[in-house]
Protein backbone atom coordinates (compact mmCIF):
# COMPACT_ATOMS: atom_id res chain seq x y z
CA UNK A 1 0.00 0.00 0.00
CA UNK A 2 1.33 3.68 -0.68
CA UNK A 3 1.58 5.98 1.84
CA UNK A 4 -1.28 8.73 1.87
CA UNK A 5 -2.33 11.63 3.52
CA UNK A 6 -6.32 11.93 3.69
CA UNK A 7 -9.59 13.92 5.38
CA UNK A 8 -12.60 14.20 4.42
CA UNK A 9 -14.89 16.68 6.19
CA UNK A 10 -18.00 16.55 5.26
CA UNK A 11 -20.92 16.20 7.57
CA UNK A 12 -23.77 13.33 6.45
CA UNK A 13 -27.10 13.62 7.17
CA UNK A 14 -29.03 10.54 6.64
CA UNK A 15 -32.38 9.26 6.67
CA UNK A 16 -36.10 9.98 6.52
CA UNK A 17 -37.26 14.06 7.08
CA UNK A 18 -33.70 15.30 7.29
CA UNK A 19 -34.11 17.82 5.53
CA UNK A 20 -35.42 20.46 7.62
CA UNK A 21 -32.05 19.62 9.74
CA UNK A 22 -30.50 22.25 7.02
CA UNK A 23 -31.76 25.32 9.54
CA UNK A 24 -28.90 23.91 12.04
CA UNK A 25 -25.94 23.94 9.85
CA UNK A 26 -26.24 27.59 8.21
CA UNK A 27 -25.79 30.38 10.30
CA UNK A 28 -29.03 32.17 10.95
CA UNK A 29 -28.11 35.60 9.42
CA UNK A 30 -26.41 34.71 6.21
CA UNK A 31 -27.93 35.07 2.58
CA UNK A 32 -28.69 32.24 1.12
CA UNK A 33 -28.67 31.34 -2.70
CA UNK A 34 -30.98 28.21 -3.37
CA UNK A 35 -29.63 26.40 -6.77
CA UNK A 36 -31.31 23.45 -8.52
CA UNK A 37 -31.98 22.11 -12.19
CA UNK A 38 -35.12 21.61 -14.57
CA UNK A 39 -37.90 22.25 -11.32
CA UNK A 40 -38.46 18.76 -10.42
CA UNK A 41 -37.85 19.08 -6.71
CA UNK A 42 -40.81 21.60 -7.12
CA UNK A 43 -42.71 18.65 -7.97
CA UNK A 44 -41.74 15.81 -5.59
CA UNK A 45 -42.19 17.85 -2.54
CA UNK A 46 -38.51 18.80 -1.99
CA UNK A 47 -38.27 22.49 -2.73
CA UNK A 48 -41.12 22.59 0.02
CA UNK A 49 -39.70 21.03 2.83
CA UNK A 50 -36.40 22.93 2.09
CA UNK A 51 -38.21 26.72 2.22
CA UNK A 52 -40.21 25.73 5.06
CA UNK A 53 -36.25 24.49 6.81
CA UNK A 54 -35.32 27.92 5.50
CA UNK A 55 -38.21 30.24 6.69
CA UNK A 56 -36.66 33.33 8.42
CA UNK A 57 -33.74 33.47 6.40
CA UNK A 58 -33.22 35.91 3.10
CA UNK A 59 -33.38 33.35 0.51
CA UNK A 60 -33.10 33.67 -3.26
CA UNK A 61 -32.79 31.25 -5.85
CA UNK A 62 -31.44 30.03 -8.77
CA UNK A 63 -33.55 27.14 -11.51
CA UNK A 64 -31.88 26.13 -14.52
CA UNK A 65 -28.59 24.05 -14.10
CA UNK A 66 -28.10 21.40 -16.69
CA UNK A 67 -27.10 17.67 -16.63
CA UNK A 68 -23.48 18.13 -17.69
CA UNK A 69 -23.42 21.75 -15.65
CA UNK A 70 -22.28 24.74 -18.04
CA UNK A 71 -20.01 27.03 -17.67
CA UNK A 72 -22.18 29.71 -18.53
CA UNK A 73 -24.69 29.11 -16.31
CA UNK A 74 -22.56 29.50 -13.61
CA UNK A 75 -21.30 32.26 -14.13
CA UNK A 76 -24.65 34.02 -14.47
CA UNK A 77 -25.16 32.52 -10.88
CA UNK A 78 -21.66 34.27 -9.96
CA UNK A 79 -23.41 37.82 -10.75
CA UNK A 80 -26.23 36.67 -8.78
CA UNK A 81 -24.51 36.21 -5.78
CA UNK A 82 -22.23 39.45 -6.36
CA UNK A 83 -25.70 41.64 -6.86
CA UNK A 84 -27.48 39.81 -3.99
CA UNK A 85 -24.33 39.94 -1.38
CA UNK A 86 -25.02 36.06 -0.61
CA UNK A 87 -23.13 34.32 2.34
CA UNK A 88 -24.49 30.52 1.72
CA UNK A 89 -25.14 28.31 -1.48
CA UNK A 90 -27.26 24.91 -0.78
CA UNK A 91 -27.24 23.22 -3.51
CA UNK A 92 -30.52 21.08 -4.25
CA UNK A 93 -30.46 17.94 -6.79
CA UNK A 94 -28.18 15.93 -8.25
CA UNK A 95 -24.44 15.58 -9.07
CA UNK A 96 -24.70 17.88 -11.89
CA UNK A 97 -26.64 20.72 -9.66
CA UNK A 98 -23.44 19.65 -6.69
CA UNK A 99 -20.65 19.82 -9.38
CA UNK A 100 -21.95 23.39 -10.71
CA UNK A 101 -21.99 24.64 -7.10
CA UNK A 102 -18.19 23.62 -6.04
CA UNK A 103 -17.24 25.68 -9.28
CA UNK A 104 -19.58 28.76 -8.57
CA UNK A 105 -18.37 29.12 -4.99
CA UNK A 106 -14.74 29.02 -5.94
CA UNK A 107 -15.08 31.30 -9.06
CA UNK A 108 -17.19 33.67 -7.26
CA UNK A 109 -13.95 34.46 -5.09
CA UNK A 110 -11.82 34.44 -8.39
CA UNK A 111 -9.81 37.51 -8.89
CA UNK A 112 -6.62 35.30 -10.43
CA UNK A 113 -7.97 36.39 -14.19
CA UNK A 114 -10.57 34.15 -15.92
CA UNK A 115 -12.87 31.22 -14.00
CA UNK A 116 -12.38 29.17 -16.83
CA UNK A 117 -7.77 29.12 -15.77
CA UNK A 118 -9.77 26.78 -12.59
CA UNK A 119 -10.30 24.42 -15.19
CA UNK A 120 -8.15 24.82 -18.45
CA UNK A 121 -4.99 25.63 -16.34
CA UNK A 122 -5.22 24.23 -12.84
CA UNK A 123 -5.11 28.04 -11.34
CA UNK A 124 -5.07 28.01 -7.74
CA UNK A 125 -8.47 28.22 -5.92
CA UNK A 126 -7.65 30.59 -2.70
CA UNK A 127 -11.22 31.22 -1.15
CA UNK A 128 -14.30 29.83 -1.83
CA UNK A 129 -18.43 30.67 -0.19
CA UNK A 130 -19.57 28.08 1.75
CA UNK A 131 -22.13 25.68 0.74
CA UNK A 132 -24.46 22.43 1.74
CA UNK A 133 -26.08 20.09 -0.55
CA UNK A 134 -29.65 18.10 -0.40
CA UNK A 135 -28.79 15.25 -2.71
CA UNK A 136 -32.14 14.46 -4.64
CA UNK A 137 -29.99 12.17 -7.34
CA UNK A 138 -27.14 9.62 -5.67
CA UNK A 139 -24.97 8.80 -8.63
CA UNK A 140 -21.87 11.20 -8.79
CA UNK A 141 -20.88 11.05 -5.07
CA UNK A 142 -20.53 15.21 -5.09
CA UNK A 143 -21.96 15.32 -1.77
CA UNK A 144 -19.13 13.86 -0.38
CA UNK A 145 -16.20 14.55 -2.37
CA UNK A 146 -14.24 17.63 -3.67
CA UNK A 147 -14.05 16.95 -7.19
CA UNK A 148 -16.54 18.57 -9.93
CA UNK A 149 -16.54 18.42 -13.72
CA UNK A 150 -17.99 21.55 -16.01
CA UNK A 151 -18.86 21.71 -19.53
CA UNK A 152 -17.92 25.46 -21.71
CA UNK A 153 -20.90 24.81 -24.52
CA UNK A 154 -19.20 27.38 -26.83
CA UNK A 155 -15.59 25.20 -27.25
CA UNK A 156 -17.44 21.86 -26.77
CA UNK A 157 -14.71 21.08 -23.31
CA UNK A 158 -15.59 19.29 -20.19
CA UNK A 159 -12.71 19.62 -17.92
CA UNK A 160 -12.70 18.91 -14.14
CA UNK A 161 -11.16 20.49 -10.90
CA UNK A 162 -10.74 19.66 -7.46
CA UNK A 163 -10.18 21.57 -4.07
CA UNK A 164 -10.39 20.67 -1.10
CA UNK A 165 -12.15 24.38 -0.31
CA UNK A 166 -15.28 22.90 -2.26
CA UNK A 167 -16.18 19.81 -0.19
CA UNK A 168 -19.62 20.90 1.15
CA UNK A 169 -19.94 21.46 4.53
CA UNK A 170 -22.82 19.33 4.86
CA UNK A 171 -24.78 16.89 2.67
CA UNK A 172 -28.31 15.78 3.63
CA UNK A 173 -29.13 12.27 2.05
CA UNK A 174 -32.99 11.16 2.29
CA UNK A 175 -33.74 8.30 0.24
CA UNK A 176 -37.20 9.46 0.06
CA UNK A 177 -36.51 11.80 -2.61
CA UNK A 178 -35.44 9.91 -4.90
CA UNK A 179 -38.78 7.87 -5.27
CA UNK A 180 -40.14 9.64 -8.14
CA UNK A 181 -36.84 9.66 -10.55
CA UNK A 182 -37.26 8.37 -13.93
CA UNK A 183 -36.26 4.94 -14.86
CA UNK A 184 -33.61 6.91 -17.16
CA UNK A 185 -32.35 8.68 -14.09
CA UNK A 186 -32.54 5.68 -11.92
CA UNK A 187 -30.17 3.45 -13.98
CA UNK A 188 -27.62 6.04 -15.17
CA UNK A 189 -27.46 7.07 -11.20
CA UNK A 190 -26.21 3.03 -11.08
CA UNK A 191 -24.15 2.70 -13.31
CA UNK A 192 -22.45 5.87 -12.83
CA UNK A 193 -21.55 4.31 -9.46
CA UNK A 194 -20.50 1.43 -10.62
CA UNK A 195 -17.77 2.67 -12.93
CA UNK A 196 -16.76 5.39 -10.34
CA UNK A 197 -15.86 2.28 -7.88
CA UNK A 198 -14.09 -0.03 -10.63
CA UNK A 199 -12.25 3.28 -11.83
CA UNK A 200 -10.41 2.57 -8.79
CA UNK A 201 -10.54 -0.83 -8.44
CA UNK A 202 -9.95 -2.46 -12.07
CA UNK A 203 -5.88 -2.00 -12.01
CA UNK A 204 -2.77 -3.63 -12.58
CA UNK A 205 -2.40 -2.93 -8.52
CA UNK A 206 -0.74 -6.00 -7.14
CA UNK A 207 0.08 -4.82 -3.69
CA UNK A 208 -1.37 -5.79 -0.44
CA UNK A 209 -4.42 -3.46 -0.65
CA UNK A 210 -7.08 -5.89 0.16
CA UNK A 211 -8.96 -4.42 2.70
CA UNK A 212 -10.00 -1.55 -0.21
CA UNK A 213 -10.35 -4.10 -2.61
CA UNK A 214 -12.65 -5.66 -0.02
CA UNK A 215 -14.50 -2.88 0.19
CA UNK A 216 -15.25 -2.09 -3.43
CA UNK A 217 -16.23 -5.56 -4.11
CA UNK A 218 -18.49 -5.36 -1.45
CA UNK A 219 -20.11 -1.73 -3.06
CA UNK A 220 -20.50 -3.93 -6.40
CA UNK A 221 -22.21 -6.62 -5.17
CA UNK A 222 -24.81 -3.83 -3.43
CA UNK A 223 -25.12 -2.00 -6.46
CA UNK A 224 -25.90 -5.22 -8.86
CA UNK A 225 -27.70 -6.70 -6.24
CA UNK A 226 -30.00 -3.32 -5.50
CA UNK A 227 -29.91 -1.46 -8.67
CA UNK A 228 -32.78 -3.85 -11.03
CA UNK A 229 -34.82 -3.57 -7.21
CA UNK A 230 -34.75 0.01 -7.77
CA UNK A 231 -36.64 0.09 -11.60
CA UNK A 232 -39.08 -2.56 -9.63
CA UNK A 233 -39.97 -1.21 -6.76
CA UNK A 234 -39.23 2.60 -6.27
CA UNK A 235 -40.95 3.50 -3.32
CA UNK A 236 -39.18 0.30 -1.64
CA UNK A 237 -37.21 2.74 1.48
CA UNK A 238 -33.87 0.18 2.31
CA UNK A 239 -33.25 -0.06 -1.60
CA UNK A 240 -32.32 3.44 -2.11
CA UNK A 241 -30.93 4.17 1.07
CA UNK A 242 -28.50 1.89 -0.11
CA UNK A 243 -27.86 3.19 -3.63
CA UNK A 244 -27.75 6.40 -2.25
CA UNK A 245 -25.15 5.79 1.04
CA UNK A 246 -23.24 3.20 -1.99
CA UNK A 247 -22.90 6.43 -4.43
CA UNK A 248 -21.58 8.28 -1.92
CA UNK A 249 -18.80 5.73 -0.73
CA UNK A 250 -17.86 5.04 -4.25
CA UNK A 251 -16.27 8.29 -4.66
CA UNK A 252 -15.90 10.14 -0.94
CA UNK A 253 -12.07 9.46 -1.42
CA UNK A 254 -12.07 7.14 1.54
CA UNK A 255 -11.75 3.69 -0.40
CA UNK A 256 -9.27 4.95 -3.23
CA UNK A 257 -6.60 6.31 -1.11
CA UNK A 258 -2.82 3.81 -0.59
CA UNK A 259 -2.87 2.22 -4.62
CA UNK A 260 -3.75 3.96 -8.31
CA UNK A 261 -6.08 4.71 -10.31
CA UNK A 262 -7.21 4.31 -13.40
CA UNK A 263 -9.95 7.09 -14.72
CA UNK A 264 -9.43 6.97 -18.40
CA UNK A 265 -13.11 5.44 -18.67
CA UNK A 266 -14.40 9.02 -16.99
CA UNK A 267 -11.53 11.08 -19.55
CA UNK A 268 -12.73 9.65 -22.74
CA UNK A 269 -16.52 9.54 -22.00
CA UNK A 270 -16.38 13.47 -21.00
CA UNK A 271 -15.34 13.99 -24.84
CA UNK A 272 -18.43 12.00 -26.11
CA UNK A 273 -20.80 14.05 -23.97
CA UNK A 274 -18.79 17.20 -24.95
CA UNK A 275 -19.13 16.59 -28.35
CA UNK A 276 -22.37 14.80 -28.94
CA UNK A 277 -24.27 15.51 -25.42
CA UNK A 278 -24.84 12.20 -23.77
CA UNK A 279 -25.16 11.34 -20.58
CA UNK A 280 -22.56 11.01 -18.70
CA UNK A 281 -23.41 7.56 -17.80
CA UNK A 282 -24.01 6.46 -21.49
CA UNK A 283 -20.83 6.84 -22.04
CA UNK A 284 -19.59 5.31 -19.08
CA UNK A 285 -20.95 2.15 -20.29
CA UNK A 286 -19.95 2.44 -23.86
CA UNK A 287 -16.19 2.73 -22.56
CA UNK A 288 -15.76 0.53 -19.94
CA UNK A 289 -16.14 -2.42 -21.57
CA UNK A 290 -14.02 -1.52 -24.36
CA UNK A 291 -11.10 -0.83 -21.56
CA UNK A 292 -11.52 -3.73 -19.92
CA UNK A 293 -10.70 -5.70 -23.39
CA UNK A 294 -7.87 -3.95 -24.39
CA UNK A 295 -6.10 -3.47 -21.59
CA UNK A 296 -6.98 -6.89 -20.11
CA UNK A 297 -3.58 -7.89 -19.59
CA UNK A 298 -2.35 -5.82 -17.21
CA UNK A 299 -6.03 -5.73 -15.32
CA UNK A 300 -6.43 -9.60 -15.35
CA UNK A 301 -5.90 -10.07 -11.70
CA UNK A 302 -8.72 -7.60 -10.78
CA UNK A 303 -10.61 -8.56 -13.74
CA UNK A 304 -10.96 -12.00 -12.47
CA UNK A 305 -11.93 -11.06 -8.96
CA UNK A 306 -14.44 -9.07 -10.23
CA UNK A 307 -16.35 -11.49 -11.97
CA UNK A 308 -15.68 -14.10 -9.41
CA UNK A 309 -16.34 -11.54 -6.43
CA UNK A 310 -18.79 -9.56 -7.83
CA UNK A 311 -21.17 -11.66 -10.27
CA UNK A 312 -19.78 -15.26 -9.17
CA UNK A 313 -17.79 -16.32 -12.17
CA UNK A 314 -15.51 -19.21 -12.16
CA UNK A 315 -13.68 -19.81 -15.32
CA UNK A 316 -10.04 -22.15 -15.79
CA UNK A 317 -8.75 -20.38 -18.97
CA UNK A 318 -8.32 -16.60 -19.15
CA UNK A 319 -9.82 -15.78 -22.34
CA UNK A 320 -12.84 -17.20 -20.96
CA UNK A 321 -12.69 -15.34 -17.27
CA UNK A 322 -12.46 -12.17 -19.26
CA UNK A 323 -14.87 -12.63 -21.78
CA UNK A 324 -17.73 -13.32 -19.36
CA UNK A 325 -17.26 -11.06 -17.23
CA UNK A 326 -17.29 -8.08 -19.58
CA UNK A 327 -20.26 -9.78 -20.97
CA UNK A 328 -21.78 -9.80 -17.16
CA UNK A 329 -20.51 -5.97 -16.95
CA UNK A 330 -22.69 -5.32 -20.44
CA UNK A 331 -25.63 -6.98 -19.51
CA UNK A 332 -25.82 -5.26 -15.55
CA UNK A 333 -25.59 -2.08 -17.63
CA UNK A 334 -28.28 -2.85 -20.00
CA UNK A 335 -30.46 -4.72 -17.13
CA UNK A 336 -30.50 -0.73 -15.84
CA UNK A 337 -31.71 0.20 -18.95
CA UNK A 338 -28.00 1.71 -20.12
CA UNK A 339 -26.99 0.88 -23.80
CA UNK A 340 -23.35 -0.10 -23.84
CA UNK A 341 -22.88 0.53 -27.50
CA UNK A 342 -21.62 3.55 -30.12
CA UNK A 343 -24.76 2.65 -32.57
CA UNK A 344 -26.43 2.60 -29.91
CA UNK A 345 -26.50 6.17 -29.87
CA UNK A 346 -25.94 6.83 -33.46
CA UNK A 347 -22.30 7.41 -33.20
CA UNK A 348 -19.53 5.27 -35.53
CA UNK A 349 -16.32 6.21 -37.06
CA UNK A 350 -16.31 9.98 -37.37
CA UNK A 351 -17.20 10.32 -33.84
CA UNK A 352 -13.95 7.88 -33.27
CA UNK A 353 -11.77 10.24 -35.10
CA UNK A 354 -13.47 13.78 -33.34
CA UNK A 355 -12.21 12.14 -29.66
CA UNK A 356 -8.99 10.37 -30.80
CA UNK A 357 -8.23 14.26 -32.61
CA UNK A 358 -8.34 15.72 -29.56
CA UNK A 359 -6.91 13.65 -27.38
CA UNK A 360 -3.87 13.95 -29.90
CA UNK A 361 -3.83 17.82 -29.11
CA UNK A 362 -3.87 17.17 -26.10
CA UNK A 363 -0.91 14.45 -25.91
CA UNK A 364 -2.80 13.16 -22.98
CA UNK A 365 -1.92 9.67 -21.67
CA UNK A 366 -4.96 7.89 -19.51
CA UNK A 367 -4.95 4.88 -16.87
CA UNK A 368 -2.77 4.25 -14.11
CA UNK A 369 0.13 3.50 -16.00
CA UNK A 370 -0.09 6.54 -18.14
CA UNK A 371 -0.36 3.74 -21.30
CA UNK A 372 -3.63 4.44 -23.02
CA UNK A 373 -2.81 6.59 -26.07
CA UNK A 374 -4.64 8.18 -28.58
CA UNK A 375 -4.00 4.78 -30.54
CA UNK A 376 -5.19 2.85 -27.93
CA UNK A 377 -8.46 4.73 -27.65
CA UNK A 378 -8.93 4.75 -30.97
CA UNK A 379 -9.02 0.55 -30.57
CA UNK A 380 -11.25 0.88 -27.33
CA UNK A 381 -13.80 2.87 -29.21
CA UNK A 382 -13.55 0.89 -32.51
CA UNK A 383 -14.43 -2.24 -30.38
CA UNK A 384 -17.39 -0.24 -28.77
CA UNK A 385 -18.80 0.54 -32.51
């Protein structure tokens, strides 16, 4: 195991009518800014409970951020908060709604030249507001981590950053609200945890770190054992307490830390949503496959416990181990309602050649070895066709 140096400070707040617990964790005279996405916590009772949590505070609000958060948008939100003289953000929805507030709270304290340098160029985040999330979609793990991703519309880029002055200062998670999701929702939420956990776990790692390999397998084996419960029976309470508490351990940082990670999955699917707009989790599942065959090799060890850990697979001969369990992999994906292939979304060989361009400008080198090349990706997506 390699040495590390780790916190992570945010406070959870879990369970059934937790939300009006918000009123304790923001000080009583500060401004608070309100920011969610399309108006579907208007609908499910959410935006309700969190006013009536809120009443005797100066509250304004924000409706509009997209899945795949812009850049733009937040930056309207940044003269918001400038003209309004806000102290507090909560953030109210999903990862996308989470991801947009960690960049708004650091930009709005920017005075180092452009936002976008946060992103394109690394600059330095100094300051940052303060801000709490109610998590009305568990997928991402945003509520818990200090990581967030941002799409600029006009230059088709999704680029992430990370500070540790963004982790929220509290996160409240109520299964209830995520009853009324769509099926669409419900499955990308999956399998987006799913590939954030083997991000980190699928690696050529062959050190002793077996009590975090012990603890990812045993986030998989929730998530393919829960996820198909959660299409079936939405309203069914233990179900998506644990899809929502499993999202949130699959990327809090508390699982990944002492071996390395991979992540090229989550590089090369940001370009197909950049470019083309799809989910983030579509793309998930169109790439991970195609990793996992190409680079099999050096993943075979985790490969193998993966199917035999995770979806019981027992094979003698490697070809075999590996071809089932990608096949297992696909079919988890698609049992959550996830296609898994390019055509799938009508995308082929020019789409190929748009990623594998840019990833040439950008000389980048993905996985934990720093091997996957814009040659290799251009085999992982061919095979994803």
């Amino acid at each position: 195991m390699e040495n590390f140096s780790f916190v992570n400070p945010v406070k959870i707040i879990f369970g059934k009518g937790t939300i009006q617990q918000i009123k304790d964790e923001i000080p009583s005279d500060n401004k608070v800014l309100i920011i969610y996405g399309g108006g579907s916590i208007r609908k499910n009772g959410v935006y309700d409970q969190v006013m009536n949590a809120l009443s005797g505070y100066e509250v304004h609000e924000f409706s509009g951020i997209e899945p795949n958060p812009h850049y733009e948008t937040c930056m309207k939100v940044v003269d918001v908060i400038k003209e309004k003289g806000v102290d507090y953000l909560l953030a109210v929805g999903g990862g996308s709604v989470i991801d947009a507030t960690k960049f708004i709270v650091a930009a709005a304290y920017f005075e180092s030249g452009d936002p976008w340098d946060i992103l394109s160029k690394g600059a330095e985040i100094k300051k940052a507001l303060p801000f709490g999330t109610v998590l009305t979609l568990p997928a991402t793990g945003s509520e818990m981590n200090d990581g967030s991703v941002i799409s600029r519309i006009g230059i088709q880029e999704k680029l992430s950053f990370g500070s540790p002055l963004v982790y929220p200062k509290f996160s409240v998670l109520d299964p209830t609200t995520t009853y009324t999701l769509p099926p669409r929702q419900v499955g990308n939420g999956v399998v987006d945890t799913f590939v954030h956990i083997t991000e980190q776990y699928l690696t050529h790692y062959d050190g002793d770190s077996m009590l975090q390999d012990k603890m990812f397998e045993g986030l998989l084996r929730t998530i393919v054992e829960e996820g198909p419960k959660a299409l079936k029976t939405p309203t069914d309470y233990d179900v998506r307490a644990n899809l929502m508490w499993a999202s949130s351990w699959a990327l809090n940082g508390w699982f990944g830390e002492g071996a390395p990670q991979d992540w090229a999955t989550h590089m090369i699917g940001h370009e197909l949503t950049a470019f083309y707009g799809l989910d983030h989790a579509q793309t998930l599942a169109i790439i991970l496959p195609g990793v996992m065959r190409v680079m099999w090799r050096s993943k075979f060890k985790k490969i193998r416990s993966l199917g035999y850990e995770v979806f019981g697979i027992y094979k003698v001969d490697q070809a075999s181990t590996v071809d089932e369990t990608i096949k297992a992999v696909e079919e988890f994906f698609e049992s959550m309602g996830v296609k898994t292939h390019l055509s799938d979304y009508g995308l082929g060989d020019e789409a190929i050649d748009k990623v594998c361009k840019r990833m040439e400008e950008r000389q980048w080198k993905l996985g934990e070895s720093g091997d996957i090349t814009p040659d290799v990706i251009r085999e992982i997506l061919t095979l994803r066709k």
